[in-house]
N, C-alpha and C. Protein backbone atom coordinates (compact mmCIF):
# COMPACT_ATOMS: atom_id res chain seq x y z
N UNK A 1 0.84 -1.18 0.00
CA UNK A 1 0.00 0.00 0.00
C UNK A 1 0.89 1.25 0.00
N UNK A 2 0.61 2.20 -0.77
CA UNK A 2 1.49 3.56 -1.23
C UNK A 2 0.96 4.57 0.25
N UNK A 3 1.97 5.02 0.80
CA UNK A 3 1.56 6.11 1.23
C UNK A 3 1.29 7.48 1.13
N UNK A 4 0.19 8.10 1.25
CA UNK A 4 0.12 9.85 0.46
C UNK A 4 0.15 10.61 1.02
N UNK A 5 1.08 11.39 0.50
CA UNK A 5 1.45 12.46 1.23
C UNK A 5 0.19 14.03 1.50
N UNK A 6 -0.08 14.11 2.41
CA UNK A 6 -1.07 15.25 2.39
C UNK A 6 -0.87 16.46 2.54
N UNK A 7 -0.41 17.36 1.30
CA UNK A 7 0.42 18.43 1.33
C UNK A 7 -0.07 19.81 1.97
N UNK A 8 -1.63 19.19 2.04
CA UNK A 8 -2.18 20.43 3.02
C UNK A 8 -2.01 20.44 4.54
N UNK A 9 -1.20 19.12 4.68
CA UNK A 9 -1.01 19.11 6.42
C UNK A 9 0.29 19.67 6.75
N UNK A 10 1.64 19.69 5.55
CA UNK A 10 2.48 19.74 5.37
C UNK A 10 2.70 21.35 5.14
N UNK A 11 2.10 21.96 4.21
CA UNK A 11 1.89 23.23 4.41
C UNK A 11 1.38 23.88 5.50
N UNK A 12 0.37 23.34 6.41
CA UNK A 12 -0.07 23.86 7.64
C UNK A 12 1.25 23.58 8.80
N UNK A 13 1.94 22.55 8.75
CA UNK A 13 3.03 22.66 9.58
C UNK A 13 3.62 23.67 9.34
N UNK A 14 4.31 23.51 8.46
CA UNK A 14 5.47 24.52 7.59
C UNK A 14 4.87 25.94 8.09
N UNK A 15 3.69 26.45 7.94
CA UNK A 15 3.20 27.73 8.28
C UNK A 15 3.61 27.81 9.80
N UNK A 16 3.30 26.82 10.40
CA UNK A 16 2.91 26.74 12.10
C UNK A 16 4.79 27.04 12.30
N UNK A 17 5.55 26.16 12.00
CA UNK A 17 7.37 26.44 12.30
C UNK A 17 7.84 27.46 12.20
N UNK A 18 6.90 28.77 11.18
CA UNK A 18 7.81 29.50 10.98
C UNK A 18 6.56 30.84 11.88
N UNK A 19 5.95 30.49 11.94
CA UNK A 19 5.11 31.37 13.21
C UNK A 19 5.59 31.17 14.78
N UNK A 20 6.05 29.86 15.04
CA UNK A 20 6.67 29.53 16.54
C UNK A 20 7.95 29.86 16.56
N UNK A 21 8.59 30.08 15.16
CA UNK A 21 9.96 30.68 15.08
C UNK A 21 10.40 32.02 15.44
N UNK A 22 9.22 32.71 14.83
CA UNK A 22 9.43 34.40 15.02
C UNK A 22 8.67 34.67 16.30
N UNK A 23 7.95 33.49 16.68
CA UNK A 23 7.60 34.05 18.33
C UNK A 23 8.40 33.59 19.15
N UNK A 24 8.96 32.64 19.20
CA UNK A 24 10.17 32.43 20.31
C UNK A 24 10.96 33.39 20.10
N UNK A 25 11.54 34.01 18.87
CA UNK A 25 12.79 34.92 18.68
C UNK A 25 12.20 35.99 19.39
N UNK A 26 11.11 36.35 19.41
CA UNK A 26 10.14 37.95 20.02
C UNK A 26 10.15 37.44 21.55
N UNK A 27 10.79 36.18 22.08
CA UNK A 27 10.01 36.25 23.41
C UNK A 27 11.82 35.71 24.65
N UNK A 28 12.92 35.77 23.11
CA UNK A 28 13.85 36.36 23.90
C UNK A 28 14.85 34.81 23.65
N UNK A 29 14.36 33.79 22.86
CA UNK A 29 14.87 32.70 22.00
C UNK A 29 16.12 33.03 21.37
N UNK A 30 17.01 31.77 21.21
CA UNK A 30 17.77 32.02 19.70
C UNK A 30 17.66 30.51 19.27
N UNK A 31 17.59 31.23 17.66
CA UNK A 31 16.87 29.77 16.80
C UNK A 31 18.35 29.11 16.59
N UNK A 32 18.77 28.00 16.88
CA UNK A 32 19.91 27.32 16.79
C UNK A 32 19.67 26.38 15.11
N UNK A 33 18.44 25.84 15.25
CA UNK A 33 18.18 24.84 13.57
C UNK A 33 16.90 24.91 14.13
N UNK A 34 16.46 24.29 12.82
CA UNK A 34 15.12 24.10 12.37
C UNK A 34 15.13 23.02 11.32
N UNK A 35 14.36 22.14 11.67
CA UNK A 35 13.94 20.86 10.75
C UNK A 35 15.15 19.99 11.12
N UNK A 36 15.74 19.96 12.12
CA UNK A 36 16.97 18.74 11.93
C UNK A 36 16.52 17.57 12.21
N UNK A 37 17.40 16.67 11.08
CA UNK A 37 16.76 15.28 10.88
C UNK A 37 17.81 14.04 10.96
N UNK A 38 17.57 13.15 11.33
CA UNK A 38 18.47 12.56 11.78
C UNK A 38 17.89 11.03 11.71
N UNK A 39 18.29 9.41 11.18
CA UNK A 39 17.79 8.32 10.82
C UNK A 39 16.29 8.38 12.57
N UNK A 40 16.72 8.77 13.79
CA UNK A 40 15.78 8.72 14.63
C UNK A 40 14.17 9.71 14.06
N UNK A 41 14.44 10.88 13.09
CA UNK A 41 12.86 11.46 13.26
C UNK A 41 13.69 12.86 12.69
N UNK A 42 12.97 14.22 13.45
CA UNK A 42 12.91 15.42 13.01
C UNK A 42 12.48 16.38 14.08
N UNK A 43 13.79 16.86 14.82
CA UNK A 43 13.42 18.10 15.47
C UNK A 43 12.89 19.07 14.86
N UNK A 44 11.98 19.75 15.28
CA UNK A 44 11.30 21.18 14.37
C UNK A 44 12.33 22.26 14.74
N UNK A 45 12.30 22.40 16.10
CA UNK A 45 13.35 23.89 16.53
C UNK A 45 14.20 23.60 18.04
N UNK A 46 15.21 23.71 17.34
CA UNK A 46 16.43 23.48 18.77
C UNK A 46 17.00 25.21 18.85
N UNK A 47 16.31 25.53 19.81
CA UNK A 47 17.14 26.80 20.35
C UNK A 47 17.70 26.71 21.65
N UNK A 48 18.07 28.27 21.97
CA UNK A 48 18.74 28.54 23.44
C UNK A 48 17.78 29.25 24.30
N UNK A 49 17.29 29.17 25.41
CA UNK A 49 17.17 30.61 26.46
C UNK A 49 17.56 30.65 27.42
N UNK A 50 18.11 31.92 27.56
CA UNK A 50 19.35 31.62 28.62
C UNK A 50 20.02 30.70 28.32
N UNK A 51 20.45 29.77 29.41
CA UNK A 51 21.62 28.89 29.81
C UNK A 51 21.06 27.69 28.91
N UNK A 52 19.49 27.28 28.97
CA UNK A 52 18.92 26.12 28.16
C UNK A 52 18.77 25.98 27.26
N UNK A 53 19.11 24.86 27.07
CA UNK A 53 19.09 24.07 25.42
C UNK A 53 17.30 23.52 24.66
N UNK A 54 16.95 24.34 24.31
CA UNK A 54 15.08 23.85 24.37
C UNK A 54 15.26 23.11 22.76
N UNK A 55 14.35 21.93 22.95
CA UNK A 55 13.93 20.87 21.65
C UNK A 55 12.51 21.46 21.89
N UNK A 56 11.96 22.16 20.63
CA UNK A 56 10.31 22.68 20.60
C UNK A 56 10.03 21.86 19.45
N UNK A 57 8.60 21.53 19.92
CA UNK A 57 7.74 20.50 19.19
C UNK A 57 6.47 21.61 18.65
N UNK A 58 6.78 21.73 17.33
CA UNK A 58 5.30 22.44 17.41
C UNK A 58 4.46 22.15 16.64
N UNK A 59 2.80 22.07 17.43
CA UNK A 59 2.07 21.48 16.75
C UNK A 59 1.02 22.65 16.07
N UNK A 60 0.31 21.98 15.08
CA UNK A 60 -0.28 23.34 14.35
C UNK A 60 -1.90 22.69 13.83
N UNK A 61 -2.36 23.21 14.40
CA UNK A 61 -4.12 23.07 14.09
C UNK A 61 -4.76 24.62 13.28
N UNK A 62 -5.83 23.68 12.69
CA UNK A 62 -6.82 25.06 11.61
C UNK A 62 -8.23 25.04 12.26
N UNK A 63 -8.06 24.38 13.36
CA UNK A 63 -9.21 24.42 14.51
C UNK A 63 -9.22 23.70 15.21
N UNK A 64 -9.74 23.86 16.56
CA UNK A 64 -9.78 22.56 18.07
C UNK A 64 -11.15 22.07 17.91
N UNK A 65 -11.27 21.68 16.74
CA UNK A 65 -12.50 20.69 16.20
C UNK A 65 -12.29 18.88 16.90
N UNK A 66 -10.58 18.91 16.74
CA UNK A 66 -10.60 17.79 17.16
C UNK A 66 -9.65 17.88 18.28
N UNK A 67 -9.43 18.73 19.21
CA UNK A 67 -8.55 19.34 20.25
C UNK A 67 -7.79 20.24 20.17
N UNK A 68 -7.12 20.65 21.03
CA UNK A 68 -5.99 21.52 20.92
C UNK A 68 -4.96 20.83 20.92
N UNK A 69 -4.08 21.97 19.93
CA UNK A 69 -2.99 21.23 18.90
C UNK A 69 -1.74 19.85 19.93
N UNK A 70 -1.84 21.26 21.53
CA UNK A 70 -1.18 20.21 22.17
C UNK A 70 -1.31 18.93 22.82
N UNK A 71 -2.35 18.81 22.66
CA UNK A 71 -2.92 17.71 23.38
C UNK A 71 -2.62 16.47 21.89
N UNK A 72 -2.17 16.69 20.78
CA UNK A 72 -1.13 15.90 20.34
C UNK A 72 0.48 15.12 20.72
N UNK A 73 0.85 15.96 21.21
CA UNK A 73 1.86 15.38 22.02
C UNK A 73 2.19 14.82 23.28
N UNK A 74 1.64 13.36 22.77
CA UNK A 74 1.60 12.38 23.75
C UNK A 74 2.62 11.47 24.19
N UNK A 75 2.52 10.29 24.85
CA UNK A 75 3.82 9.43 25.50
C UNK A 75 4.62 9.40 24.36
N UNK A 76 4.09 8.72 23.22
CA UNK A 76 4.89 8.13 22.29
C UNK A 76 5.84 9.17 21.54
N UNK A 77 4.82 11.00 21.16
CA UNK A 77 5.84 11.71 20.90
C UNK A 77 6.92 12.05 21.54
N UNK A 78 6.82 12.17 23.19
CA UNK A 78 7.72 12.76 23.87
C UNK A 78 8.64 11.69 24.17
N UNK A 79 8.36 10.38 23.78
CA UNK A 79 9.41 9.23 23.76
C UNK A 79 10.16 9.64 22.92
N UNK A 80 9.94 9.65 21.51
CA UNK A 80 10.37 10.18 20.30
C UNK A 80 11.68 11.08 21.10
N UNK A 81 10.69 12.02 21.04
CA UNK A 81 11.44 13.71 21.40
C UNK A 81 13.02 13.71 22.16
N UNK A 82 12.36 12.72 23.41
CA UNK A 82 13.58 12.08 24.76
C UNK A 82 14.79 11.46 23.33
N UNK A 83 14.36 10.54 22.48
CA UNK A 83 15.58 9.82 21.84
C UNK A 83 15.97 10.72 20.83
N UNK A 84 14.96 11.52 20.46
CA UNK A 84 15.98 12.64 19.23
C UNK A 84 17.28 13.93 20.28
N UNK A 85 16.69 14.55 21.12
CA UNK A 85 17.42 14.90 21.88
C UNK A 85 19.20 14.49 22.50
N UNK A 86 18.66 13.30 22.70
CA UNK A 86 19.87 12.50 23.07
C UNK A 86 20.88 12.23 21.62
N UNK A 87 20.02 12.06 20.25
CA UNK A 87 20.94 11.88 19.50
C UNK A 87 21.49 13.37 18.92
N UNK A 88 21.17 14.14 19.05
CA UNK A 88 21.17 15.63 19.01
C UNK A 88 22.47 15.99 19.61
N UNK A 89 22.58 15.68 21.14
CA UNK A 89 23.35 16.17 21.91
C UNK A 89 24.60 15.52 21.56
N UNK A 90 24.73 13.77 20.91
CA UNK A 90 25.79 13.44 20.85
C UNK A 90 26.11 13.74 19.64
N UNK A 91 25.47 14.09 18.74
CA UNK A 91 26.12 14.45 17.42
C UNK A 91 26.55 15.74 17.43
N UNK A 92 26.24 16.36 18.26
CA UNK A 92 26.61 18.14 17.93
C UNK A 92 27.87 18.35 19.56
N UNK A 93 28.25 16.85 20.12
CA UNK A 93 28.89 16.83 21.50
C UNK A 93 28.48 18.36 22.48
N UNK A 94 27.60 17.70 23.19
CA UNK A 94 27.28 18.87 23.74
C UNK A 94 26.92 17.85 24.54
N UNK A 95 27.55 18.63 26.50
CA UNK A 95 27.32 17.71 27.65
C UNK A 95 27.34 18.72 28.57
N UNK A 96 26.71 18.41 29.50
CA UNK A 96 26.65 19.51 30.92
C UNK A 96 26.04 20.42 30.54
N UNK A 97 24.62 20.29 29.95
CA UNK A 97 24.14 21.48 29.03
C UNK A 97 22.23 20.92 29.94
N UNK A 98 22.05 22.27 30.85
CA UNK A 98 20.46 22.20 31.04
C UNK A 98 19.56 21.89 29.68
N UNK A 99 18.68 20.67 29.59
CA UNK A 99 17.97 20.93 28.22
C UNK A 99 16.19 20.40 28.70
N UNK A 100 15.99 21.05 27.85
CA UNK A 100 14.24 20.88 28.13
C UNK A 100 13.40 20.98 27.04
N UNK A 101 12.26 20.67 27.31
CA UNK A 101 11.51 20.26 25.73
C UNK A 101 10.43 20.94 26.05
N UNK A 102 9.75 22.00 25.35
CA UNK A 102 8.50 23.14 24.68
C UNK A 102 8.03 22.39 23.39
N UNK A 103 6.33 23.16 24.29
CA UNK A 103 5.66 22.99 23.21
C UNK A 103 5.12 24.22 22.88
N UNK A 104 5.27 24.55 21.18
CA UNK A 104 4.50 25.58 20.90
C UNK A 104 2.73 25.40 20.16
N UNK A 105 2.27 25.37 20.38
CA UNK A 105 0.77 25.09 20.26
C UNK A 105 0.37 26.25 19.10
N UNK A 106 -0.25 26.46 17.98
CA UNK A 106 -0.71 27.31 17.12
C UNK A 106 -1.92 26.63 16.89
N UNK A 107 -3.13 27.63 16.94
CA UNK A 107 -4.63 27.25 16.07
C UNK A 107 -4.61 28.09 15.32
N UNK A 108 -4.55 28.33 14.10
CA UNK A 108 -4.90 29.32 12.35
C UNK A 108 -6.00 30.01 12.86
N UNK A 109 -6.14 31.02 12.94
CA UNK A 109 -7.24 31.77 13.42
C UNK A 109 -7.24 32.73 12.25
N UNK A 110 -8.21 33.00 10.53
CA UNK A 110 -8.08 34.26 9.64
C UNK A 110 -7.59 35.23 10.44
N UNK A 111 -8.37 35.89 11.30
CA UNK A 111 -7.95 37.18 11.86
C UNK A 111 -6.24 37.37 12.68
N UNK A 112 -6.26 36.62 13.79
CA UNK A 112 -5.65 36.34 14.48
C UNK A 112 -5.00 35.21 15.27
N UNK A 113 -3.99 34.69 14.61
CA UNK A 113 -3.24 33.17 15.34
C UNK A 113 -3.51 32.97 16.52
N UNK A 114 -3.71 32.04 17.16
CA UNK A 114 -3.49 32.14 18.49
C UNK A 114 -2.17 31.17 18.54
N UNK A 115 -1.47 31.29 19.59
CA UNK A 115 0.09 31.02 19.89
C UNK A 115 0.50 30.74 21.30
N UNK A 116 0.38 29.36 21.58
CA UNK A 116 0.63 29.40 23.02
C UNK A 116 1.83 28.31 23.49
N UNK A 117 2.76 29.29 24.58
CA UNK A 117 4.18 28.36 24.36
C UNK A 117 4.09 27.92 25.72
N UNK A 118 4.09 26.36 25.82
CA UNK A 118 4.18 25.45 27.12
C UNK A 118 5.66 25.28 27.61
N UNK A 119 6.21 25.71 28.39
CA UNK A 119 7.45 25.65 28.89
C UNK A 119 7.72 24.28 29.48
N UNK A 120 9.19 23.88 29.76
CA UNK A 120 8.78 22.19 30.37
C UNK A 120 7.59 21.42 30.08
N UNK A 121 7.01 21.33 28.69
CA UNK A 121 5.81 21.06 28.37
C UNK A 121 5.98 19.14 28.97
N UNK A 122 7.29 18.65 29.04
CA UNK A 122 7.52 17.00 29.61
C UNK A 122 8.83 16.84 29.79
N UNK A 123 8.88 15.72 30.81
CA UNK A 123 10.46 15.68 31.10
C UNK A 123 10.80 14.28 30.34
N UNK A 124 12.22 14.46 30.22
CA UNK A 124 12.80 13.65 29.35
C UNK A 124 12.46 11.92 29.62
N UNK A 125 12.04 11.35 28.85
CA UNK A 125 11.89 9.78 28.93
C UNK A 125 12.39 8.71 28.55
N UNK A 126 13.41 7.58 29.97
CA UNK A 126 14.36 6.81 29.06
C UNK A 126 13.28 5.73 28.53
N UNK A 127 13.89 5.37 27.44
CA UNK A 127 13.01 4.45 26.52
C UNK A 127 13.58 3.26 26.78
């Protein structure tokens, strides 16, 4: 069975990364990468604040028809998240480094986005 790609979900991400991008940078962020990918998956945004190393997951809804966006990121993502992190840190050698994982939450609103950033949104999980 072929899998299809649904380019309208793909474009709604893509919109949502680069809206959680310019709001972390407005809220005192620095964008380190974006989209890094690695045989484990795909960080969306590895920045700094302050002293911390943040892995942001962001999810992006065109309405809470079927929840809010964060209430997507569940055990299995933040399992994910815990093993991309770790391969993150050893590929870029980085140790003794505070790190924590955000979620940025976006619903498409015509008028007005709404944009909401969960700090320590989960703590890291050994798998």
């Amino acid at each position: 069975m072929k899998k299809t790609i649904d380019t309208r979900k793909i474009k709604t991400g893509k919109e949502g990364e680069q809206i959680a991008a310019a709001y972390l940078k407005k809220n005192g962020y620095r964008i380190i990468e974006t989209n890094f990918r690695c045989p484990v998956g795909e960080i969306d945004i590895v920045a700094k604040e302050e002293n911390d190393l943040v892995f942001v997951e962001v999810k992006t809804r065109k309405s809470i028809a079927l929840g809010y966006p964060e209430q997507a990121v569940g055990m299995r993502k933040q399992k994910k998240m815990s093993q991309l992190a770790l391969w993150y840190m050893q590929k870029r050698s980085i140790a003794d480094t505070n790190a924590r994982f955000d979620v940025v939450a976006i619903t498409l609103i015509p008028d007005n986005n709404e944009v909401r950033l969960i700090k320590n949104a989960f703590d890291f999980i050994a798998f």
